[in-house]
N, C-alpha and C. Protein backbone atom coordinates (compact mmCIF):
# COMPACT_ATOMS: atom_id res chain seq x y z
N UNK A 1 19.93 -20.69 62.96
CA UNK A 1 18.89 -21.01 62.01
C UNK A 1 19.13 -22.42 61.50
N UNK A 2 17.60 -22.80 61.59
CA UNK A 2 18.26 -24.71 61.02
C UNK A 2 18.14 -24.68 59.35
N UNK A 3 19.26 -24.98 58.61
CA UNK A 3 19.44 -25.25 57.36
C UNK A 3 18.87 -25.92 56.16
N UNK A 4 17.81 -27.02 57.40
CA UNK A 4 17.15 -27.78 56.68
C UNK A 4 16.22 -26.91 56.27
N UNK A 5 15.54 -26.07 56.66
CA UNK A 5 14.15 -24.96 56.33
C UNK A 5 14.89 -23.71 55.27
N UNK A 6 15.85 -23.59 54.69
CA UNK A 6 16.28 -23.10 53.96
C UNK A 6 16.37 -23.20 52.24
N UNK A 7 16.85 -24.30 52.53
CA UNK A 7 16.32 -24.95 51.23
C UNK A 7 15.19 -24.99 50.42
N UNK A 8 13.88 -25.45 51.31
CA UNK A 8 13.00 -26.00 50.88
C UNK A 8 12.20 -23.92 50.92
N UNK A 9 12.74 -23.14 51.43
CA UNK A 9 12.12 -21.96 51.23
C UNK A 9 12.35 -21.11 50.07
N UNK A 10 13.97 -21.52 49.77
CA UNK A 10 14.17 -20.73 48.42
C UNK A 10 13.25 -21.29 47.02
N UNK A 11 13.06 -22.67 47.81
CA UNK A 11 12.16 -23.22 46.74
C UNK A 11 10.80 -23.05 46.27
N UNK A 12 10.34 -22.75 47.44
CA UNK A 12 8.99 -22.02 47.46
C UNK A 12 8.76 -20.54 47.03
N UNK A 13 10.12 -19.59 47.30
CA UNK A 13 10.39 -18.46 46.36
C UNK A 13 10.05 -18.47 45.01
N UNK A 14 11.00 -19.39 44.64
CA UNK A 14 11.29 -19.13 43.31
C UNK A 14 9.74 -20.19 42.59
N UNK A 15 9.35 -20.52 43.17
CA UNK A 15 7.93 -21.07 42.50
C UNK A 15 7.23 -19.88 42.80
N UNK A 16 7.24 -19.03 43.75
CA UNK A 16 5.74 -18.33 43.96
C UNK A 16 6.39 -17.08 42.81
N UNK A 17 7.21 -16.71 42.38
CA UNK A 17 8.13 -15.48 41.39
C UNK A 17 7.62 -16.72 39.76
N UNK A 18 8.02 -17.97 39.91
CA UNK A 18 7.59 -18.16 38.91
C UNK A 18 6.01 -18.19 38.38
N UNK A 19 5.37 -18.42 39.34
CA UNK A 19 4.22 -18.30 39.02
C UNK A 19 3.19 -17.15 39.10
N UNK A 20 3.69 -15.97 39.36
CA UNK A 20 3.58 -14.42 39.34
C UNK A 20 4.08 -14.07 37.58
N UNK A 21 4.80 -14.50 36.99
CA UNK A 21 5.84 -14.70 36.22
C UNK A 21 4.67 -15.04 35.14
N UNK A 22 4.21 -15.94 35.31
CA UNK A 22 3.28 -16.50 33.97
C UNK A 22 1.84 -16.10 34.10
N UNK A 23 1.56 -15.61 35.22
CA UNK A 23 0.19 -15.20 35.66
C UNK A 23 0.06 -13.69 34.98
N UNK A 24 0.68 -12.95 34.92
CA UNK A 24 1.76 -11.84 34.22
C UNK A 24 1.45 -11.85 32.64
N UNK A 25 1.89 -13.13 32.62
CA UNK A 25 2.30 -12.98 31.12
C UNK A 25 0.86 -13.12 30.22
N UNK A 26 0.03 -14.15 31.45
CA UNK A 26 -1.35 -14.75 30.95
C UNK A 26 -2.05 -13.28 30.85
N UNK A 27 -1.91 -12.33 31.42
CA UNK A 27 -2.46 -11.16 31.75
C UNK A 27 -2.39 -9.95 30.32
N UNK A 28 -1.20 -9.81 29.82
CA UNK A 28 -0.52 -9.11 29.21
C UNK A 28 -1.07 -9.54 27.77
N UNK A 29 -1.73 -10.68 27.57
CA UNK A 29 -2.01 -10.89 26.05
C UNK A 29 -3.11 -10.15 26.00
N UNK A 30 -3.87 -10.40 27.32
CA UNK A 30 -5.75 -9.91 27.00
C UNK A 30 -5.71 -8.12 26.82
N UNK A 31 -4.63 -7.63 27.51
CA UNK A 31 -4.19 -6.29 27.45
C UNK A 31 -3.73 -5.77 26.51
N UNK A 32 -3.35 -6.27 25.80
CA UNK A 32 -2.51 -6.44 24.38
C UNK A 32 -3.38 -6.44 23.63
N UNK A 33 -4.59 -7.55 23.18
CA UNK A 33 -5.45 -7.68 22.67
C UNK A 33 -6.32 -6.16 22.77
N UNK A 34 -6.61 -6.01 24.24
CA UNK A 34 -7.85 -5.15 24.01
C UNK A 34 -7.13 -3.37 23.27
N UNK A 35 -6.07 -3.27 23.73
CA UNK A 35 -5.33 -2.09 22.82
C UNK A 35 -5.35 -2.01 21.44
N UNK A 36 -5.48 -3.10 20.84
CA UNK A 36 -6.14 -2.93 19.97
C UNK A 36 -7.59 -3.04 19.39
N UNK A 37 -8.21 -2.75 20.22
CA UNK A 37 -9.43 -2.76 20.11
C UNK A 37 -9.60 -1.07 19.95
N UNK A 38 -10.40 -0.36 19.16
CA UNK A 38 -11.34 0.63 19.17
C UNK A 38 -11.99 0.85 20.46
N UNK A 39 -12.89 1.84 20.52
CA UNK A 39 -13.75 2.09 21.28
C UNK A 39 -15.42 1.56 21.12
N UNK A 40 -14.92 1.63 19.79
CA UNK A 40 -16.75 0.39 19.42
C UNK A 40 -16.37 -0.97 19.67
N UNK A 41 -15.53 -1.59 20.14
CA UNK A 41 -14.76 -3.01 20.07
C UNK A 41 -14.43 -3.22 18.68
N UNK A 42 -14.35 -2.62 17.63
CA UNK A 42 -13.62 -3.10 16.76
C UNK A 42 -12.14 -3.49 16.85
N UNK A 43 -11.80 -5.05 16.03
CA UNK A 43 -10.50 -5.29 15.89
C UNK A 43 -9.79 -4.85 14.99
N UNK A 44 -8.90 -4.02 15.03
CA UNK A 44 -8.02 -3.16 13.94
C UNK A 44 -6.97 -4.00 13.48
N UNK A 45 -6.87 -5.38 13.87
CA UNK A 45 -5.34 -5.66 13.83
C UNK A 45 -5.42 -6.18 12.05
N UNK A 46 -4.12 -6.11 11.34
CA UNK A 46 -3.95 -6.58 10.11
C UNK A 46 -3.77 -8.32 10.27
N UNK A 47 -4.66 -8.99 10.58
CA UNK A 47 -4.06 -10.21 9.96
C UNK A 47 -5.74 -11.13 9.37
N UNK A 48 -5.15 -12.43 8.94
CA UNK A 48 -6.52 -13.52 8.34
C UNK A 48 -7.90 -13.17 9.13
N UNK A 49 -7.94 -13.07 10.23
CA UNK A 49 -8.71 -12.73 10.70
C UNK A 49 -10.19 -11.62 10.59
N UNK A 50 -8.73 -10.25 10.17
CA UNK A 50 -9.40 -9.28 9.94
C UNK A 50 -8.75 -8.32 8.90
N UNK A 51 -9.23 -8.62 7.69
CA UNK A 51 -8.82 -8.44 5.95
C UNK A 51 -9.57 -7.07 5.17
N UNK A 52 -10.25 -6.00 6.69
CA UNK A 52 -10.34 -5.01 6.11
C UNK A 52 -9.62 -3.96 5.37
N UNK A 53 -9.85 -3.33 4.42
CA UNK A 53 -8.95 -2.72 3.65
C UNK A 53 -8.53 -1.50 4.51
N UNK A 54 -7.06 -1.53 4.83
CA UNK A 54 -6.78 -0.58 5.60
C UNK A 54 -6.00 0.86 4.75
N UNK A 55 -5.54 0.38 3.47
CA UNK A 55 -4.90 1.34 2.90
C UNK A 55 -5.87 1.55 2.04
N UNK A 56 -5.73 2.98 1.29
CA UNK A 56 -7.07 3.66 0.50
C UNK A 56 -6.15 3.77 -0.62
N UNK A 57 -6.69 3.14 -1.69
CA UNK A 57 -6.33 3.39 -3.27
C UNK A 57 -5.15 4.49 -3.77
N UNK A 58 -5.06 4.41 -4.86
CA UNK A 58 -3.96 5.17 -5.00
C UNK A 58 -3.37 6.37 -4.08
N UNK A 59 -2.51 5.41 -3.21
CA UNK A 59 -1.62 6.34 -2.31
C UNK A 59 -0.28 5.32 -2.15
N UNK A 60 0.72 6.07 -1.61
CA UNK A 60 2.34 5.32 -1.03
C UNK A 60 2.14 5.72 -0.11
N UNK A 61 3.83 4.92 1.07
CA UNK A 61 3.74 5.43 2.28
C UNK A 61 4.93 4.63 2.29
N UNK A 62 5.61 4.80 3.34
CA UNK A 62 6.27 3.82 4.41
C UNK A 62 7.74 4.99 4.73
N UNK A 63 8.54 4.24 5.50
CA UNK A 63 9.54 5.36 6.12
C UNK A 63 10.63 4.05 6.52
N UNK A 64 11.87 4.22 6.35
CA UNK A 64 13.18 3.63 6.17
C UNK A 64 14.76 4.54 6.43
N UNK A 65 15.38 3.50 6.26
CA UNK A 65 16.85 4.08 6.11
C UNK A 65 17.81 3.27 5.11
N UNK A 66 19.01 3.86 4.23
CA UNK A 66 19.42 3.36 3.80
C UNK A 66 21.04 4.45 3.99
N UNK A 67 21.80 3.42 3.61
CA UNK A 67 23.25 4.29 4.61
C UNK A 67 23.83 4.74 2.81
N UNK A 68 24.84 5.96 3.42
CA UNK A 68 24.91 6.78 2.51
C UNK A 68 26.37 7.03 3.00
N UNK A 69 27.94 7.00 2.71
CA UNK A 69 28.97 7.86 3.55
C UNK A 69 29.28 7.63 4.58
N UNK A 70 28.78 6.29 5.05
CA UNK A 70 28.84 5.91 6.57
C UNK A 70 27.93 6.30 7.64
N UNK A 71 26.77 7.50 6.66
CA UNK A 71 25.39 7.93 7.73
C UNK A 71 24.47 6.85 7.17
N UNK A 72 23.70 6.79 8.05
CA UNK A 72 22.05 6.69 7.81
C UNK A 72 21.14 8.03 7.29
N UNK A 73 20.85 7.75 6.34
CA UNK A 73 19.99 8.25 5.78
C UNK A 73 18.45 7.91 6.17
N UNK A 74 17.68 8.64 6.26
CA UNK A 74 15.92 8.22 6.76
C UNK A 74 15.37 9.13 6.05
N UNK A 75 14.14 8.45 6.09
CA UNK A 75 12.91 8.95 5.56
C UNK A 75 11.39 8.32 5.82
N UNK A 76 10.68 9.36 5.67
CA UNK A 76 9.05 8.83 5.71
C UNK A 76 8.07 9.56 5.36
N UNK A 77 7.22 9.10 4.61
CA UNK A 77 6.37 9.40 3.18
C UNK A 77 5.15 8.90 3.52
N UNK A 78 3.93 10.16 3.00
CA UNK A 78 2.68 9.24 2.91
C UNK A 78 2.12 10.22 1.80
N UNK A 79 1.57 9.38 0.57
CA UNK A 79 1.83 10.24 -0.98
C UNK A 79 -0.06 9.70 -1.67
N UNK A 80 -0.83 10.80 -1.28
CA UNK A 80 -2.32 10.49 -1.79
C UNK A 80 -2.10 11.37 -3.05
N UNK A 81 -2.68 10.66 -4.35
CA UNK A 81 -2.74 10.60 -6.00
C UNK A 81 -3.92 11.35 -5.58
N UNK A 82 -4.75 11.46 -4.89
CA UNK A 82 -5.82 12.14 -5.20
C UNK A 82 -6.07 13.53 -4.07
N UNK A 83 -5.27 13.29 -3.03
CA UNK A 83 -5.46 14.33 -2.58
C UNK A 83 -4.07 14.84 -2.18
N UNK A 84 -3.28 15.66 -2.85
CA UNK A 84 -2.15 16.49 -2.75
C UNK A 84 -1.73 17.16 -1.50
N UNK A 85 -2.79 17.56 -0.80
CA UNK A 85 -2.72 18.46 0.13
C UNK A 85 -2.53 17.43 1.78
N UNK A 86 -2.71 16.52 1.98
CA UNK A 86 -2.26 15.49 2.81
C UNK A 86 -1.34 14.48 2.62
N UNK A 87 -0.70 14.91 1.74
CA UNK A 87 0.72 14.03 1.16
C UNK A 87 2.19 14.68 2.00
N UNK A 88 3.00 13.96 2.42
CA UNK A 88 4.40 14.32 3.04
C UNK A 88 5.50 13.97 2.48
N UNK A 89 6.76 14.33 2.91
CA UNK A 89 7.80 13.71 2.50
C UNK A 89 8.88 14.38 3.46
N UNK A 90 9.38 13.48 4.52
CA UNK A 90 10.83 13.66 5.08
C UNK A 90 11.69 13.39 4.70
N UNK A 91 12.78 14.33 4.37
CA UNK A 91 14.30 13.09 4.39
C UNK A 91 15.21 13.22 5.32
N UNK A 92 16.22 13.14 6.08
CA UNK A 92 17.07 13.36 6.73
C UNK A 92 18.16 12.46 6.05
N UNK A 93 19.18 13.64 5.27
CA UNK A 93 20.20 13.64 4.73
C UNK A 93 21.13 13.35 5.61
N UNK A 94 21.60 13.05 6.62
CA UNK A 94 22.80 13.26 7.65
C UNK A 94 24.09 13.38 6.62
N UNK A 95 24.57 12.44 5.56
CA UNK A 95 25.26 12.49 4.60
C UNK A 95 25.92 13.85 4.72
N UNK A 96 24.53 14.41 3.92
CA UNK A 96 25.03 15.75 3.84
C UNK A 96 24.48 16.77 4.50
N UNK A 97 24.19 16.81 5.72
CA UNK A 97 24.24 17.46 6.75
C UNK A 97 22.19 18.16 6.51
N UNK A 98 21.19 17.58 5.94
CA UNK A 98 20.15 18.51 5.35
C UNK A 98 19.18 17.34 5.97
N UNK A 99 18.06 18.41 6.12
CA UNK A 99 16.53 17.81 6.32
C UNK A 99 15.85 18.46 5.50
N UNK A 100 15.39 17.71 4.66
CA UNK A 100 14.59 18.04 3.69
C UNK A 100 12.90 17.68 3.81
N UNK A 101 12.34 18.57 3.56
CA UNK A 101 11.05 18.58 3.80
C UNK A 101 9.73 19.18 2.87
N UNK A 102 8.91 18.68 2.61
CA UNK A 102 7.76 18.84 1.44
C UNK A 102 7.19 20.33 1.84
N UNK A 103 6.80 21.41 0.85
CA UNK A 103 5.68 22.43 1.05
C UNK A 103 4.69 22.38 0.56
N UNK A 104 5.04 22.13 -0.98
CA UNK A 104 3.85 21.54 -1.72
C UNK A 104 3.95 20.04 -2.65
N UNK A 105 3.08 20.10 -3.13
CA UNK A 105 3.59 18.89 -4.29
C UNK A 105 2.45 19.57 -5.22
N UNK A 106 3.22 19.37 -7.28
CA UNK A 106 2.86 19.74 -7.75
C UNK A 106 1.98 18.79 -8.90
N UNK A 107 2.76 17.18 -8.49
CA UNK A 107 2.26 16.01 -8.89
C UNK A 107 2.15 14.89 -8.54
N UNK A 108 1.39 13.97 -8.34
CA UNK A 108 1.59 12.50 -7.73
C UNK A 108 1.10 11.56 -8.78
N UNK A 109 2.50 10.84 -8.73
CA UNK A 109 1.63 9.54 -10.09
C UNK A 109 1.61 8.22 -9.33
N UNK A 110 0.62 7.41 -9.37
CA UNK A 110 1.35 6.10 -8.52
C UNK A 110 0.51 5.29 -9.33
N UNK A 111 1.24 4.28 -9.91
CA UNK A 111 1.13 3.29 -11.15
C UNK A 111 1.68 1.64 -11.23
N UNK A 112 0.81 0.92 -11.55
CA UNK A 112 0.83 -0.28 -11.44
C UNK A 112 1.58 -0.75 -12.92
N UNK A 113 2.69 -1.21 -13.22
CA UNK A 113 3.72 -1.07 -14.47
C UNK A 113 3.75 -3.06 -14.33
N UNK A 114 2.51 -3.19 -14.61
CA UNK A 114 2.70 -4.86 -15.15
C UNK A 114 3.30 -5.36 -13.56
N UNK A 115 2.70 -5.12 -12.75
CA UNK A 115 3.34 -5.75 -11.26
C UNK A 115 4.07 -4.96 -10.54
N UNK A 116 4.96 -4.18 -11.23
CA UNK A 116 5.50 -2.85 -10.71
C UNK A 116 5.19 -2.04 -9.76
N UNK A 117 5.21 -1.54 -8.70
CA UNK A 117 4.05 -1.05 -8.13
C UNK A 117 4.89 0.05 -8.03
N UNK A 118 4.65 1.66 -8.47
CA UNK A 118 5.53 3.11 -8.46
C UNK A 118 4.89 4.10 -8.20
N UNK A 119 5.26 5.01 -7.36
CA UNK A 119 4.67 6.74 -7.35
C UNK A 119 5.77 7.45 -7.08
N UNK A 120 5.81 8.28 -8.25
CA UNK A 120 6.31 9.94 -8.57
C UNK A 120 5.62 10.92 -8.14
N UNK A 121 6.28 11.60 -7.51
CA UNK A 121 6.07 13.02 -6.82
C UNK A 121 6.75 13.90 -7.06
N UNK A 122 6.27 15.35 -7.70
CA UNK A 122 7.22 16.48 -7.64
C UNK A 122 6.77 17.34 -6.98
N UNK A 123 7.24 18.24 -6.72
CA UNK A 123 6.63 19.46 -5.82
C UNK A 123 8.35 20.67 -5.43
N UNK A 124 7.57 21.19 -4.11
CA UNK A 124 8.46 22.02 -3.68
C UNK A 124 9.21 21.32 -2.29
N UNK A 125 10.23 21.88 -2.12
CA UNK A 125 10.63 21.46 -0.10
C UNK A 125 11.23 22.29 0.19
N UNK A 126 11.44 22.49 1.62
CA UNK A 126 12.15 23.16 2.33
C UNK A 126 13.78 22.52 3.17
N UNK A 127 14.99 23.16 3.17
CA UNK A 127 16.11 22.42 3.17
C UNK A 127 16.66 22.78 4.87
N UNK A 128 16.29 22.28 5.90
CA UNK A 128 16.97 23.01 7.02
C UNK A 128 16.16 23.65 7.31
N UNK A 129 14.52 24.00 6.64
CA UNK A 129 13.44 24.66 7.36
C UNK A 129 13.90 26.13 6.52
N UNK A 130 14.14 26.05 5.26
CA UNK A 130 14.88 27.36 4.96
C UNK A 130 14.39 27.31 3.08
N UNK A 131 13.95 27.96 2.71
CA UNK A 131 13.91 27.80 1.24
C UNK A 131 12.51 27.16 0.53
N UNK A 132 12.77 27.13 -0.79
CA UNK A 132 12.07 26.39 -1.67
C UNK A 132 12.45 25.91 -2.53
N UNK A 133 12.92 24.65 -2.59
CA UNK A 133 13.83 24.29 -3.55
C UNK A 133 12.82 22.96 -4.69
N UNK A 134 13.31 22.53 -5.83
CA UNK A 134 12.30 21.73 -6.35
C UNK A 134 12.64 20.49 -5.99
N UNK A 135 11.76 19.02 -5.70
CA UNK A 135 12.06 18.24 -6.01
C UNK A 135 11.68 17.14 -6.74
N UNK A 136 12.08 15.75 -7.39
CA UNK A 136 11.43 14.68 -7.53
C UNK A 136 11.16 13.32 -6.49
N UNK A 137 10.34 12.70 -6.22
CA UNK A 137 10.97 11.81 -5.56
C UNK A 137 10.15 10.30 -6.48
N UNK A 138 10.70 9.08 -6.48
CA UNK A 138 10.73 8.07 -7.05
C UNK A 138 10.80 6.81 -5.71
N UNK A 139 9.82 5.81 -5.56
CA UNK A 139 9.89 5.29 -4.94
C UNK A 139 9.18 3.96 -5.96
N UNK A 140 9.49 2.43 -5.67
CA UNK A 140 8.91 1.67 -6.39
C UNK A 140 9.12 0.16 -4.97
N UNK A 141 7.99 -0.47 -4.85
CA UNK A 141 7.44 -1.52 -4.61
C UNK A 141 8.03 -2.86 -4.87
N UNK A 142 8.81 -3.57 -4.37
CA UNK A 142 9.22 -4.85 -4.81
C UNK A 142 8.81 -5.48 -3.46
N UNK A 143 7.77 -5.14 -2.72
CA UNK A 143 6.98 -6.29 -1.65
C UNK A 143 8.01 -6.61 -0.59
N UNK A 144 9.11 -6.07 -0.18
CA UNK A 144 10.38 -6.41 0.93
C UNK A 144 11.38 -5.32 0.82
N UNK A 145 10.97 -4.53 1.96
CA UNK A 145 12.14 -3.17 2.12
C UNK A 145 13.16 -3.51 1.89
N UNK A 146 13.96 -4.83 1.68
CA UNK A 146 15.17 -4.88 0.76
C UNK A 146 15.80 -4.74 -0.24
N UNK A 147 14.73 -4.96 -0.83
CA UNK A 147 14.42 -5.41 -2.66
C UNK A 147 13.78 -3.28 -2.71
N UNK A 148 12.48 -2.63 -2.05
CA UNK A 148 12.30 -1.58 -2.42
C UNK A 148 13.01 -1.10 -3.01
N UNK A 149 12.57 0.33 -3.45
CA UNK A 149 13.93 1.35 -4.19
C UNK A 149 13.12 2.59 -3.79
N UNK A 150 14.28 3.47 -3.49
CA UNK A 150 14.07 4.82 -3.24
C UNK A 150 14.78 5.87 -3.71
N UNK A 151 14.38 6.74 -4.69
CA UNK A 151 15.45 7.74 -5.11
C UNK A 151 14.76 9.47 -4.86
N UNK A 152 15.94 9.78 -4.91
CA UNK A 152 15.18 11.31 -4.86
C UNK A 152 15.83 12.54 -5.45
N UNK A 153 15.54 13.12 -5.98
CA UNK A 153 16.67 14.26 -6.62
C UNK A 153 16.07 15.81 -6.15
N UNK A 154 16.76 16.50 -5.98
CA UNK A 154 16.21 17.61 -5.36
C UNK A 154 17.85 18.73 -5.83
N UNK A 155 17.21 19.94 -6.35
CA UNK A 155 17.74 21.06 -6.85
C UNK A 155 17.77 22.25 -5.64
N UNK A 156 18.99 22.76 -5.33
CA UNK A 156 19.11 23.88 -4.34
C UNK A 156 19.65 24.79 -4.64
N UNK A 157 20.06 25.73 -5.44
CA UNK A 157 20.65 26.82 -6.17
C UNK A 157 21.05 26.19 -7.52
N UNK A 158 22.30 26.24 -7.53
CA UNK A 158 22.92 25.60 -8.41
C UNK A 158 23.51 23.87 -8.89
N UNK A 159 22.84 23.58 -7.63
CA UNK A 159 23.42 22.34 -7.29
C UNK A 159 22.23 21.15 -6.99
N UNK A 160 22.55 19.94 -7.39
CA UNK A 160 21.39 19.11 -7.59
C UNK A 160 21.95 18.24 -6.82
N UNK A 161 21.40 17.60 -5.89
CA UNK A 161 21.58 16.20 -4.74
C UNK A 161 20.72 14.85 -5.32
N UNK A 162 21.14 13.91 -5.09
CA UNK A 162 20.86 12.90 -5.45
C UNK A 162 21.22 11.47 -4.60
N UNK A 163 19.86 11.16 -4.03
CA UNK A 163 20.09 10.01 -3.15
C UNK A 163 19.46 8.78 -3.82
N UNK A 164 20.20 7.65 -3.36
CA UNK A 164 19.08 6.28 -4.50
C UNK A 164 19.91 4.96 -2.94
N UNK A 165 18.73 4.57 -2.90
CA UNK A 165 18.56 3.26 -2.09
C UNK A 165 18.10 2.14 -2.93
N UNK A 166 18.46 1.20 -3.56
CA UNK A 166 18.58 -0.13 -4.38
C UNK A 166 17.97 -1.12 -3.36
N UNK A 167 17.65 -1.15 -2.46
CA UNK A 167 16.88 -1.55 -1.51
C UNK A 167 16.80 -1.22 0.11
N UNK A 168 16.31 -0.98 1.24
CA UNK A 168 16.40 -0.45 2.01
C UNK A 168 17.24 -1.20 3.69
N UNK A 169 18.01 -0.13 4.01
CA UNK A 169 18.89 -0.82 5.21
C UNK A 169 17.74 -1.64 5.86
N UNK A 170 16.51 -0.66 6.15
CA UNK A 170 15.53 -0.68 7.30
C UNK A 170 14.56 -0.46 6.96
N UNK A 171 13.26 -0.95 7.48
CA UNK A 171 11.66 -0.18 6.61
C UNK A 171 11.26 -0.79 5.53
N UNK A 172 10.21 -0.21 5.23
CA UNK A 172 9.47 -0.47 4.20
C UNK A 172 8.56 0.44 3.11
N UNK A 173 8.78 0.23 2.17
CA UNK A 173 7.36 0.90 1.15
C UNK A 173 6.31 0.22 0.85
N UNK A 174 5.26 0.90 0.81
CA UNK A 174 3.75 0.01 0.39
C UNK A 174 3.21 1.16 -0.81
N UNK A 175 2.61 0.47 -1.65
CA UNK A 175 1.91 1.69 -2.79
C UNK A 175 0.86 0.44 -3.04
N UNK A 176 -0.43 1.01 -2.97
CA UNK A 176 -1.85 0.86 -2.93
C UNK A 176 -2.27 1.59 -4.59
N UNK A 177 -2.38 0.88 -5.86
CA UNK A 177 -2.69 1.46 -7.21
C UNK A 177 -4.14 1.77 -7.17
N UNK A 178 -4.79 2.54 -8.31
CA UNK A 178 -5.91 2.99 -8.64
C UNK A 178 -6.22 1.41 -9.13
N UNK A 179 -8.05 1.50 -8.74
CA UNK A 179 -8.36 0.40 -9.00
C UNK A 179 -8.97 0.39 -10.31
């Protein structure tokens, strides 16, 4: 094989891979784009563009971790002030070995405290898929899952648990006030 035609072929490789490469990539935005598209072509995406109100008035939400004992602790919440009955609350305790989970809720407050942005929830949960135990939960808004806060207290016989995140490992909270 002559050597000279070697060269000049790997070269032509690696151009025709590079340019598969960006042809690819040119491809992948419009695909990208249209996934977010609806089925009416609406654009769903959150930015300047498109400033429809995506969260509905007094409600919380968001889902995080914050370490506890050397676990991760998680959770994720979506808390409607007006409608009780589509409100959640996960926790996964690893800490202490529990998954805690909402049955009912018996209150939702979510309140705008001079910039503050907070919702309280009490209700019932289930511990391990087992029980009814009471709880509170406390979550407050400082605009950067770092800064957030998350606490929660929850009663199981005799014994009361108590988790508090001063800001979050991971995640985020959002709370949307009554207008």
């Amino acid at each position: 094989m002559n050597k000279k035609w070697i060269l000049p072929g790997v070269f032509a490789i690696i151009a025709i891979v590079a340019l598969s490469a960006l042809a690819v990539a040119g491809n992948s935005v419009s695909v990208t784009n249209k996934i977010n598209e609806d089925l009416n072509g609406h654009d769903d995406n959150d930015n300047d563009d498109n400033d429809d109100d995506f969260y509905k008035n007094n409600t919380a939400g968001g889902g995080g971790w914050m370490e506890s004992s050397g676990y991760k602790n998680t959770f994720g919440m979506s808390l409607d002030g007006d409608d009780w009955m589509n409100s959640s609350l996960v926790f996964q305790a690893r800490s202490d070995d529990m998954r805690i989970k909402t049955i009912e809720f018996s209150d939702i407050i979510i309140e705008d405290n001079n910039g503050n942005l907070s919702a309280n929830a009490w209700g019932n949960a289930s511990v391990n898929g087992m029980g009814e135990y009471w709880f509170h939960l406390l979550v407050i808004d400082f605009g950067k899952g770092d800064k957030d806060i998350f606490h929660l207290w929850l009663e199981v016989e005799d014994q009361e648990y108590h988790w508090v995140a001063l800001g979050l490992g991971g995640g985020n909270i959002w709370i949307m006030p009554s207008t």
